[in-house]
N, C-alpha and C. Protein backbone atom coordinates (compact mmCIF):
# COMPACT_ATOMS: atom_id res chain seq x y z
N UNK A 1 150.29 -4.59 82.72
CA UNK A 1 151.25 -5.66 82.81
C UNK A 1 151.31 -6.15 84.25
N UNK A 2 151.36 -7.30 84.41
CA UNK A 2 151.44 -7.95 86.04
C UNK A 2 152.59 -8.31 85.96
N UNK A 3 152.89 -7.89 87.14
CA UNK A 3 154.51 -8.33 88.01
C UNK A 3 154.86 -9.17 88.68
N UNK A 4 155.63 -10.00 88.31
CA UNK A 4 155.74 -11.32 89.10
C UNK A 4 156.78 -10.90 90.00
N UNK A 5 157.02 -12.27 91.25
CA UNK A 5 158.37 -11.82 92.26
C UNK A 5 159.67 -11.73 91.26
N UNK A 6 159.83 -12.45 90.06
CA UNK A 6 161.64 -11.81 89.80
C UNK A 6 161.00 -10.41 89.27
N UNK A 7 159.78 -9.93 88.35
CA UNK A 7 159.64 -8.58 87.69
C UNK A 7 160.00 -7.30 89.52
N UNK A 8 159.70 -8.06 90.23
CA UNK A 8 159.44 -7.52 91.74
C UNK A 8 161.15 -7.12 91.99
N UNK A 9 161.63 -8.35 91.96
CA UNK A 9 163.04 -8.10 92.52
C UNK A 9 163.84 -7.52 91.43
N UNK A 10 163.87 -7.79 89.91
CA UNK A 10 164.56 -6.97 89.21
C UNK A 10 164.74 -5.35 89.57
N UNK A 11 163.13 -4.95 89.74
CA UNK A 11 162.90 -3.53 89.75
C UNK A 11 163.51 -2.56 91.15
N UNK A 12 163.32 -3.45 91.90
CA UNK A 12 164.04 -3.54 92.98
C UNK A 12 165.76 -3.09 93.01
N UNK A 13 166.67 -3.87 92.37
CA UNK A 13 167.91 -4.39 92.22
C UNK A 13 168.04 -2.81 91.13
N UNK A 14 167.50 -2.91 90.18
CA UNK A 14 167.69 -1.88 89.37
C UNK A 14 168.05 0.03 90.13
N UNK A 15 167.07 -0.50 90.91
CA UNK A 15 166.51 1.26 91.65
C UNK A 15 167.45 1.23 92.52
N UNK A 16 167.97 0.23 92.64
CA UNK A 16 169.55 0.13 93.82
C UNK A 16 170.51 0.66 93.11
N UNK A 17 171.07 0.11 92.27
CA UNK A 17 171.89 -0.10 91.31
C UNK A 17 171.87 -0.21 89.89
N UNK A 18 171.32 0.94 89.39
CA UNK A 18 171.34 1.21 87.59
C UNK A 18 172.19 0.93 86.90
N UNK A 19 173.48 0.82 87.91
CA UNK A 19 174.43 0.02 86.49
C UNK A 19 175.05 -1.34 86.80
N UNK A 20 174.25 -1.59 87.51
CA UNK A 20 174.55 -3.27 87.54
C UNK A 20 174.64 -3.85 86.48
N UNK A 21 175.49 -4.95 86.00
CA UNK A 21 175.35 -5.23 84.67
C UNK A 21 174.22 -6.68 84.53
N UNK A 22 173.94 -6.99 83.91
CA UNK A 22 173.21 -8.02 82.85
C UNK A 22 173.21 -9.41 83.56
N UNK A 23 174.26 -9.45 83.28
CA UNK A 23 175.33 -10.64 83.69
C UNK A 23 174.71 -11.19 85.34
N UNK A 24 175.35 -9.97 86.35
CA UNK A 24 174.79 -9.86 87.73
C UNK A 24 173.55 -9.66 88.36
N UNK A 25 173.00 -8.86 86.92
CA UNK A 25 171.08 -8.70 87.67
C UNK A 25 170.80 -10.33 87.11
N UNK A 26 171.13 -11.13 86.15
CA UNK A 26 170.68 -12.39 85.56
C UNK A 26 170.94 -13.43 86.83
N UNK A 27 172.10 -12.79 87.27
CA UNK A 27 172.73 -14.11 88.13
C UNK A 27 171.75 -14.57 89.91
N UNK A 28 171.62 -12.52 90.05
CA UNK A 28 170.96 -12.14 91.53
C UNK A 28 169.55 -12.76 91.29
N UNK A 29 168.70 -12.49 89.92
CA UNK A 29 167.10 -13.18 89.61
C UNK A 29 167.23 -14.79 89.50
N UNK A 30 168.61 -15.56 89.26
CA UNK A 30 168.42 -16.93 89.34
C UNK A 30 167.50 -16.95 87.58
N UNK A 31 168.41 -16.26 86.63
CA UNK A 31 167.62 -16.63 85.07
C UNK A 31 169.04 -16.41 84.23
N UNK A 32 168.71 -16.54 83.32
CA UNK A 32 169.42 -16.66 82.03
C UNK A 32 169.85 -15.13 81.58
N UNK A 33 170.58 -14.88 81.39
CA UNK A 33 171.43 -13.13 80.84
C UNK A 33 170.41 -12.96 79.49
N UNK A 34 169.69 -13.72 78.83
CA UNK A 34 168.95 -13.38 77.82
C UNK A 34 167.77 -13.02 78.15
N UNK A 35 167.29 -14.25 79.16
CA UNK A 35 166.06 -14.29 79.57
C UNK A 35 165.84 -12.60 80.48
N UNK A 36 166.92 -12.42 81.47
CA UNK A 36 166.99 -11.25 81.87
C UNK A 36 166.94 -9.81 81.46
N UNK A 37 167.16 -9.82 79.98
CA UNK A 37 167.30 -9.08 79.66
C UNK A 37 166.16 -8.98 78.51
N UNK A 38 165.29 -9.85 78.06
CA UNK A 38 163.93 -9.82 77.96
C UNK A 38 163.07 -9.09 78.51
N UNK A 39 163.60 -9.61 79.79
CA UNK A 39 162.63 -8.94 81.30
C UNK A 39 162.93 -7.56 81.39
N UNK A 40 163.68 -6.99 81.30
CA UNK A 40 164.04 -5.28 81.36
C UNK A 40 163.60 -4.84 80.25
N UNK A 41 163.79 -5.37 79.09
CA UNK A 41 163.00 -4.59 77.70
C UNK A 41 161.74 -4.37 77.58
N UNK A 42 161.58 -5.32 78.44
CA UNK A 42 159.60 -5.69 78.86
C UNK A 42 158.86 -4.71 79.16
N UNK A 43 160.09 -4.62 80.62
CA UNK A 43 159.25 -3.50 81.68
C UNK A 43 159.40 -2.02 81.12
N UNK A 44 160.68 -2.12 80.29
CA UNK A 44 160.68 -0.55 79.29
C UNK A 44 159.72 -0.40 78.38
N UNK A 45 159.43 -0.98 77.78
CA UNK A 45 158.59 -1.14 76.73
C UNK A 45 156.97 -0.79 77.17
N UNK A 46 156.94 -1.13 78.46
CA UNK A 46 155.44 -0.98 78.93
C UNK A 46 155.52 0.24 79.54
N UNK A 47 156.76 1.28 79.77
CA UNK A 47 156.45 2.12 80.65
C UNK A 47 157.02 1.69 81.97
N UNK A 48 157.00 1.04 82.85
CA UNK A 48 157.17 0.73 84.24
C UNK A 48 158.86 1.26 84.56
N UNK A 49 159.99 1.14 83.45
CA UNK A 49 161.03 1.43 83.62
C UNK A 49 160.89 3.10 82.89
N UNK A 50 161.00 3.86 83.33
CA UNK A 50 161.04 4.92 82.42
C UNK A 50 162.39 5.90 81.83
N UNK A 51 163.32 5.22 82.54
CA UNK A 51 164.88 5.60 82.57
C UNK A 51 165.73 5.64 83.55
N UNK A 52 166.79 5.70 83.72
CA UNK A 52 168.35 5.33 84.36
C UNK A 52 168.38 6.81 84.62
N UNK A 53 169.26 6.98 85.85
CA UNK A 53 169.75 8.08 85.97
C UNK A 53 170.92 7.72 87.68
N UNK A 54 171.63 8.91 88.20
CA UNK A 54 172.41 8.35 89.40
C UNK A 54 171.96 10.10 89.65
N UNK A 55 172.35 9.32 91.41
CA UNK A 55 171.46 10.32 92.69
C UNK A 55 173.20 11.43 92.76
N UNK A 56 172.64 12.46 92.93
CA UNK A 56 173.61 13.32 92.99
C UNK A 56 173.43 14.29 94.55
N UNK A 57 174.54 14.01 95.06
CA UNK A 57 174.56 14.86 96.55
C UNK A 57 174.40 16.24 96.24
N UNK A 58 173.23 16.90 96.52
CA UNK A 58 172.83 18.38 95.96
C UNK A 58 174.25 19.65 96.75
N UNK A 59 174.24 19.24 98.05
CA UNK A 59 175.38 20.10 98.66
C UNK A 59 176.17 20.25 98.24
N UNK A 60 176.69 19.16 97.47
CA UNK A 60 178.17 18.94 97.33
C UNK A 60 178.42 19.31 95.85
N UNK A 61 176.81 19.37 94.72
CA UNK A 61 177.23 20.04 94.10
C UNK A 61 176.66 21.68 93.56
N UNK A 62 176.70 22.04 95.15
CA UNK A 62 176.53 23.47 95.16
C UNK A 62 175.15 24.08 95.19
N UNK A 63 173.94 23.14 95.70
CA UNK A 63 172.59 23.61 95.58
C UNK A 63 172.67 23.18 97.50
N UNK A 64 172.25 24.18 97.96
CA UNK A 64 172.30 24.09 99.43
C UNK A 64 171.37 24.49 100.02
N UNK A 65 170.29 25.02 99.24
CA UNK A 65 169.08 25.75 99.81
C UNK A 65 167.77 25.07 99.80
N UNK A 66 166.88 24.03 100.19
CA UNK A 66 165.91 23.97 99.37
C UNK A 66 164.81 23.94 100.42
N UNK A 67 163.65 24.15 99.82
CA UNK A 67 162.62 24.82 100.25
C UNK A 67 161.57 23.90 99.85
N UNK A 68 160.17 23.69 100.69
CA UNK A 68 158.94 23.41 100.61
C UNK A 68 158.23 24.48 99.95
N UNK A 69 156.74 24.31 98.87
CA UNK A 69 156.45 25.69 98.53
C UNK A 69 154.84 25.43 98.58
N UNK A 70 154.27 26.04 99.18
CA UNK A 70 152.62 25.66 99.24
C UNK A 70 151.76 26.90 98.80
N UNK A 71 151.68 26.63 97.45
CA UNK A 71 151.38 27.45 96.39
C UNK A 71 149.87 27.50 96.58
N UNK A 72 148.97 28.54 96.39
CA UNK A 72 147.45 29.09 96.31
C UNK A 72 147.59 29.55 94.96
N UNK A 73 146.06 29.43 94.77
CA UNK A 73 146.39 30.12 93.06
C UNK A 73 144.69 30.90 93.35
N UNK A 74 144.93 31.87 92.29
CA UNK A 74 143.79 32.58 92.20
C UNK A 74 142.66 32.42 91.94
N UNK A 75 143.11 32.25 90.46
CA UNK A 75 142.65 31.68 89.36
C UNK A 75 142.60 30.10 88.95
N UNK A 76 141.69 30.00 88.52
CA UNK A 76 141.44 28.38 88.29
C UNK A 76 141.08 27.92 86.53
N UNK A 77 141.00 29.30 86.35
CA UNK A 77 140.87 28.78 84.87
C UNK A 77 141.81 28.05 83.84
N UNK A 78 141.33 27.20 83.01
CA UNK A 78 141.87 26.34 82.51
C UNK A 78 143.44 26.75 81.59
N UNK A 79 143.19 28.14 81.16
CA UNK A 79 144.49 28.67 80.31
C UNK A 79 145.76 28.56 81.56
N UNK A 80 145.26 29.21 82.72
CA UNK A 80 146.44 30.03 84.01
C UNK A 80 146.75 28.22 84.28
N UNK A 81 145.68 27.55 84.67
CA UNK A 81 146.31 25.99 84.90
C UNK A 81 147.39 25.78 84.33
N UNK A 82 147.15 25.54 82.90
CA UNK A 82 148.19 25.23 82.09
C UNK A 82 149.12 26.01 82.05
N UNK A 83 149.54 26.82 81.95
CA UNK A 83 150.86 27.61 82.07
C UNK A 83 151.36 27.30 83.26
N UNK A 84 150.58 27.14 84.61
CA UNK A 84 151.36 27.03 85.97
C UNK A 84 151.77 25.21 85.76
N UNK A 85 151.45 25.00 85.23
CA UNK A 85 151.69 23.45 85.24
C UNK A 85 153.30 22.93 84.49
N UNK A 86 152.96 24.27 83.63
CA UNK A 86 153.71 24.36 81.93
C UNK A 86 155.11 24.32 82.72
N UNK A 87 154.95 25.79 83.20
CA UNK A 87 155.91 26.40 83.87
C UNK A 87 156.50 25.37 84.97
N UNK A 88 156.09 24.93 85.74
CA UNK A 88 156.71 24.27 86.79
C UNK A 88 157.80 23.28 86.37
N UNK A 89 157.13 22.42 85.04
CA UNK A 89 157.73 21.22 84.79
C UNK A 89 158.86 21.71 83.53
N UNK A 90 159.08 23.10 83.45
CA UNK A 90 160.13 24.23 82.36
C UNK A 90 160.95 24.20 83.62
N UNK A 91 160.83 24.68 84.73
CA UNK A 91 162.09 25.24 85.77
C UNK A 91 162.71 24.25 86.50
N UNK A 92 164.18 24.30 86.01
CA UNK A 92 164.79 23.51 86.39
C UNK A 92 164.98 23.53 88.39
N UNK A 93 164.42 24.65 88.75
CA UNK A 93 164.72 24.55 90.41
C UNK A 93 163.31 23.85 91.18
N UNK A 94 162.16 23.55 90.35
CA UNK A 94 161.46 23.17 90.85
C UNK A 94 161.69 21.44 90.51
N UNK A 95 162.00 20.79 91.68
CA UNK A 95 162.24 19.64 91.38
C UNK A 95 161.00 18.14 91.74
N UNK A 96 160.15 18.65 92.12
CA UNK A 96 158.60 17.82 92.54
C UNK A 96 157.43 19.03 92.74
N UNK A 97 156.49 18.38 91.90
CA UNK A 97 155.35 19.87 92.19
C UNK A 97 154.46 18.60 91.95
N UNK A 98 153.37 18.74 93.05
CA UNK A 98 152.21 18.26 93.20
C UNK A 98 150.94 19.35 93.54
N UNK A 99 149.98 18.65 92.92
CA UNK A 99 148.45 19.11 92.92
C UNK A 99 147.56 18.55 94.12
N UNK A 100 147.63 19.27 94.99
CA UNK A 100 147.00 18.82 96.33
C UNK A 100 145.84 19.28 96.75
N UNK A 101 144.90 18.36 97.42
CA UNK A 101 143.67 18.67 98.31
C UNK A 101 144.04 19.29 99.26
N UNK A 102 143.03 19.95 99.98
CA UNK A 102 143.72 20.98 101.21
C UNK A 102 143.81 22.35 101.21
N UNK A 103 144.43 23.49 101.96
CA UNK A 103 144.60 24.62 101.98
C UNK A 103 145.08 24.79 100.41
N UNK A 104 146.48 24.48 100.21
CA UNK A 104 146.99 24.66 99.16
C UNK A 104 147.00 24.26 97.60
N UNK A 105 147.08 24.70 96.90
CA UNK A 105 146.67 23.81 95.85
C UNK A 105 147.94 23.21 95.07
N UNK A 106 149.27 23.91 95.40
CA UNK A 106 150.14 23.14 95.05
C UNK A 106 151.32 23.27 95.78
N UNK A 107 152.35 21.65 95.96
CA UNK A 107 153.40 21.96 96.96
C UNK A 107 154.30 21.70 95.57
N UNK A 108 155.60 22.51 96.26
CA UNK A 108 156.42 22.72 95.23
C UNK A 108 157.79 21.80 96.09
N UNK A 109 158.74 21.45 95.86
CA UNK A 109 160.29 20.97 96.48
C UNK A 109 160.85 21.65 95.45
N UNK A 110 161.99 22.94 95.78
CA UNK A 110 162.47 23.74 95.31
C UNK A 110 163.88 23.56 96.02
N UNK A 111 164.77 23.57 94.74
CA UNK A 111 166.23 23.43 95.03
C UNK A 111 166.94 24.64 94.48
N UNK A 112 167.71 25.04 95.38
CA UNK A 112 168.67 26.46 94.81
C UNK A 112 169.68 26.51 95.67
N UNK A 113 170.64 27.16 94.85
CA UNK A 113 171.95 27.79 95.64
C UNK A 113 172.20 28.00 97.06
N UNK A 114 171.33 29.42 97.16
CA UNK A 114 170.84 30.10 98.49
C UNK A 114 170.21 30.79 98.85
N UNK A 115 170.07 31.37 99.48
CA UNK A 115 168.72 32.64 99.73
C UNK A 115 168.53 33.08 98.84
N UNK A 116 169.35 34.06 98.45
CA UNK A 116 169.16 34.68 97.06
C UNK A 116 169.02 34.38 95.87
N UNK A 117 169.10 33.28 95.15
CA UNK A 117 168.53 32.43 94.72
C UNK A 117 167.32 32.09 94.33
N UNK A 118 166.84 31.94 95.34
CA UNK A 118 165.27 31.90 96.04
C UNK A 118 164.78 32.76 95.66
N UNK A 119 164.91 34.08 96.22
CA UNK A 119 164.35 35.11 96.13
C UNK A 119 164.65 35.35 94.56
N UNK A 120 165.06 35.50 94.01
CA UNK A 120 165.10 35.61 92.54
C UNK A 120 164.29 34.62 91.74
N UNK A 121 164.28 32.95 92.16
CA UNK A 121 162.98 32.38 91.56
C UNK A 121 161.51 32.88 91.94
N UNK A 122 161.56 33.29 92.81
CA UNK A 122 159.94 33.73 93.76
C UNK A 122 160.06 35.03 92.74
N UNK A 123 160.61 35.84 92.85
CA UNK A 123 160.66 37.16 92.30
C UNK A 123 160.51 37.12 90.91
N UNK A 124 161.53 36.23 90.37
CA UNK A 124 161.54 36.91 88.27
C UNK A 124 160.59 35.52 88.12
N UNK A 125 160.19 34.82 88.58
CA UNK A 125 159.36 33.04 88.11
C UNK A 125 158.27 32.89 88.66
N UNK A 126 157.67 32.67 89.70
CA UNK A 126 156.73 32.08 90.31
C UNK A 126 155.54 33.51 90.75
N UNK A 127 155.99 34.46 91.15
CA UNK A 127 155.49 35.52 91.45
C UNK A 127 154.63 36.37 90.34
N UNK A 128 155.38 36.24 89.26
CA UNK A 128 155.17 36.26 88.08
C UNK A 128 153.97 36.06 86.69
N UNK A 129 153.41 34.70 87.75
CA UNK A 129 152.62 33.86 87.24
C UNK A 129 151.18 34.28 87.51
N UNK A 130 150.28 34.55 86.44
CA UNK A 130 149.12 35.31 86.93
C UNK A 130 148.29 33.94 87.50
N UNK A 131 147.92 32.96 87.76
CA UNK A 131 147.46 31.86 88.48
C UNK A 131 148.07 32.08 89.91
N UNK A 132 148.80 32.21 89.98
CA UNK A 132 149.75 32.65 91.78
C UNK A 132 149.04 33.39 92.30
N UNK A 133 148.27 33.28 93.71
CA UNK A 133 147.61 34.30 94.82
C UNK A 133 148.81 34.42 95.56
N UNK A 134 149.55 33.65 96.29
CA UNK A 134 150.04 33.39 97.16
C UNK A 134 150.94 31.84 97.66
N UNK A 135 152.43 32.71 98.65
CA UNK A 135 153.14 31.15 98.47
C UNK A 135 153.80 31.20 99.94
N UNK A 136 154.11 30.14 100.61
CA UNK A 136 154.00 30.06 101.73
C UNK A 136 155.24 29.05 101.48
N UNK A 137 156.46 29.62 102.38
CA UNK A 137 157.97 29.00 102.28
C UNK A 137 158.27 28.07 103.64
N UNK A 138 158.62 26.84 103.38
CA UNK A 138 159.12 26.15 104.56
C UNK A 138 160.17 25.62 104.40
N UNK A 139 161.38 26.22 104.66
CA UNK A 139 162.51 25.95 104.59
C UNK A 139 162.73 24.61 105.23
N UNK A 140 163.87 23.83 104.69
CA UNK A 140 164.25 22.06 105.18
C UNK A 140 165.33 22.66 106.30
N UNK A 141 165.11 21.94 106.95
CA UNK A 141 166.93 22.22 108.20
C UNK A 141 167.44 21.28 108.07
N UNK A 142 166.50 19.75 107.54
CA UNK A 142 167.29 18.97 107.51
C UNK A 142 166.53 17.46 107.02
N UNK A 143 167.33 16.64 106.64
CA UNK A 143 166.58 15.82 105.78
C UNK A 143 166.69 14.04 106.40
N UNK A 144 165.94 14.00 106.81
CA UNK A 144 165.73 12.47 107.60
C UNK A 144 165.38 11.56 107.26
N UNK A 145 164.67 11.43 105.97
CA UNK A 145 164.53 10.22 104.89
C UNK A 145 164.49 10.58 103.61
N UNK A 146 165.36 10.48 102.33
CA UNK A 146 165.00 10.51 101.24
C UNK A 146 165.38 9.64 100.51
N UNK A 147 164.13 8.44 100.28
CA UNK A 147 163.82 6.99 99.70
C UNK A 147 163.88 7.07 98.11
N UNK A 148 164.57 6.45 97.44
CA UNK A 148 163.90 6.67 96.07
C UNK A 148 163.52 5.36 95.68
N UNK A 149 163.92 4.10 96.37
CA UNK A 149 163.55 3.07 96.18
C UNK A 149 162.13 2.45 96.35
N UNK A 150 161.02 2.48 95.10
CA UNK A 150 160.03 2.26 94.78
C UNK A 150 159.50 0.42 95.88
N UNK A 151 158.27 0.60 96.60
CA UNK A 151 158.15 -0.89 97.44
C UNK A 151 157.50 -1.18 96.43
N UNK A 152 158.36 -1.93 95.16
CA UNK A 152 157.14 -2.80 94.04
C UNK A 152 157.07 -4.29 94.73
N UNK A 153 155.83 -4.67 94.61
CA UNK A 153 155.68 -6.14 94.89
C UNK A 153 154.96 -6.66 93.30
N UNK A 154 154.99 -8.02 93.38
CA UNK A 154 154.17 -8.57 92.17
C UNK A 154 153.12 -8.37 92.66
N UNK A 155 152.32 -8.53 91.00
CA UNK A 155 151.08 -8.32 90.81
C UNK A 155 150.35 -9.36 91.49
N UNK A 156 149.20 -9.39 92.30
CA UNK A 156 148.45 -10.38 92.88
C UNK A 156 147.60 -10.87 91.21
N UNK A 157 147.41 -11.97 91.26
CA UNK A 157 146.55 -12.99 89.75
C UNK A 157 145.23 -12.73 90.06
């Protein structure tokens, strides 16, 4: 699907503000509340919208710990893959896991309570995992950009 500048700025406006209503995303694109709302069924329909949700201050509600995780794996065979894959996207404390080139083969963003915490996912979860060689912890002290707002531009013709 190609994206034009309002598909550009809707998506935009949306990732700001998920509950903007109809009415106001119609009014901010300069279209019609029908026509607008064409346009969002569109981009759901194709995938590009994949769901609504609101950003939640992790501190505040009681997850204060979180951690970088630069996972090695042993094993490469196709069964241990799948389970480490399985598994990652099952645990609710692993909140981004990527498959990376490089030393590591996977970084983890791990959210928890607190230390102990931690040590109890590493310990009863991840440690666990016969694909796991080895995991290498880099604790956050502190967090200096976290963007969730996607730079969509339209599609070039």
């Amino acid at each position: 699907m190609k994206l034009d500048a309002k598909d550009a700025l809707l998506l935009r406006l949306l990732q700001e503000d998920c509950r903007i209503s109809n009415a106001e995303l119609a009014e901010r694109l300069g279209v019609s509340p029908s026509a607008c709302y064409r346009r969002v069924k569109s981009l759901e329909d194709a995938g590009i919208i994949e769901g609504y949700g609101a950003r939640i201050n992790a501190a505040k509600a009681g997850l204060g710990f979180q951690v970088i995780v630069h996972v090695q794996l042993t094993r490469h065979e196709q069964e241990h893959m799948r389970q480490f894959i399985q598994a990652m996207q099952r645990w609710d404390e692993v909140l981004e896991c990527y498959g990376t080139s490089g030393q590591a083969d996977y970084h983890l963003r791990v959210l928890v309570k607190d230390i102990e915490a931690y040590n109890r996912f590493l310990e009863d979860k991840l440690f666990t995992m016969p694909a796991v060689q080895s995991a290498q912890t880099n604790m956050v002290l502190r967090v200096s950009k976290q963007h969730s707002v996607l730079p969509i531009c339209a599609t070039a013709d």
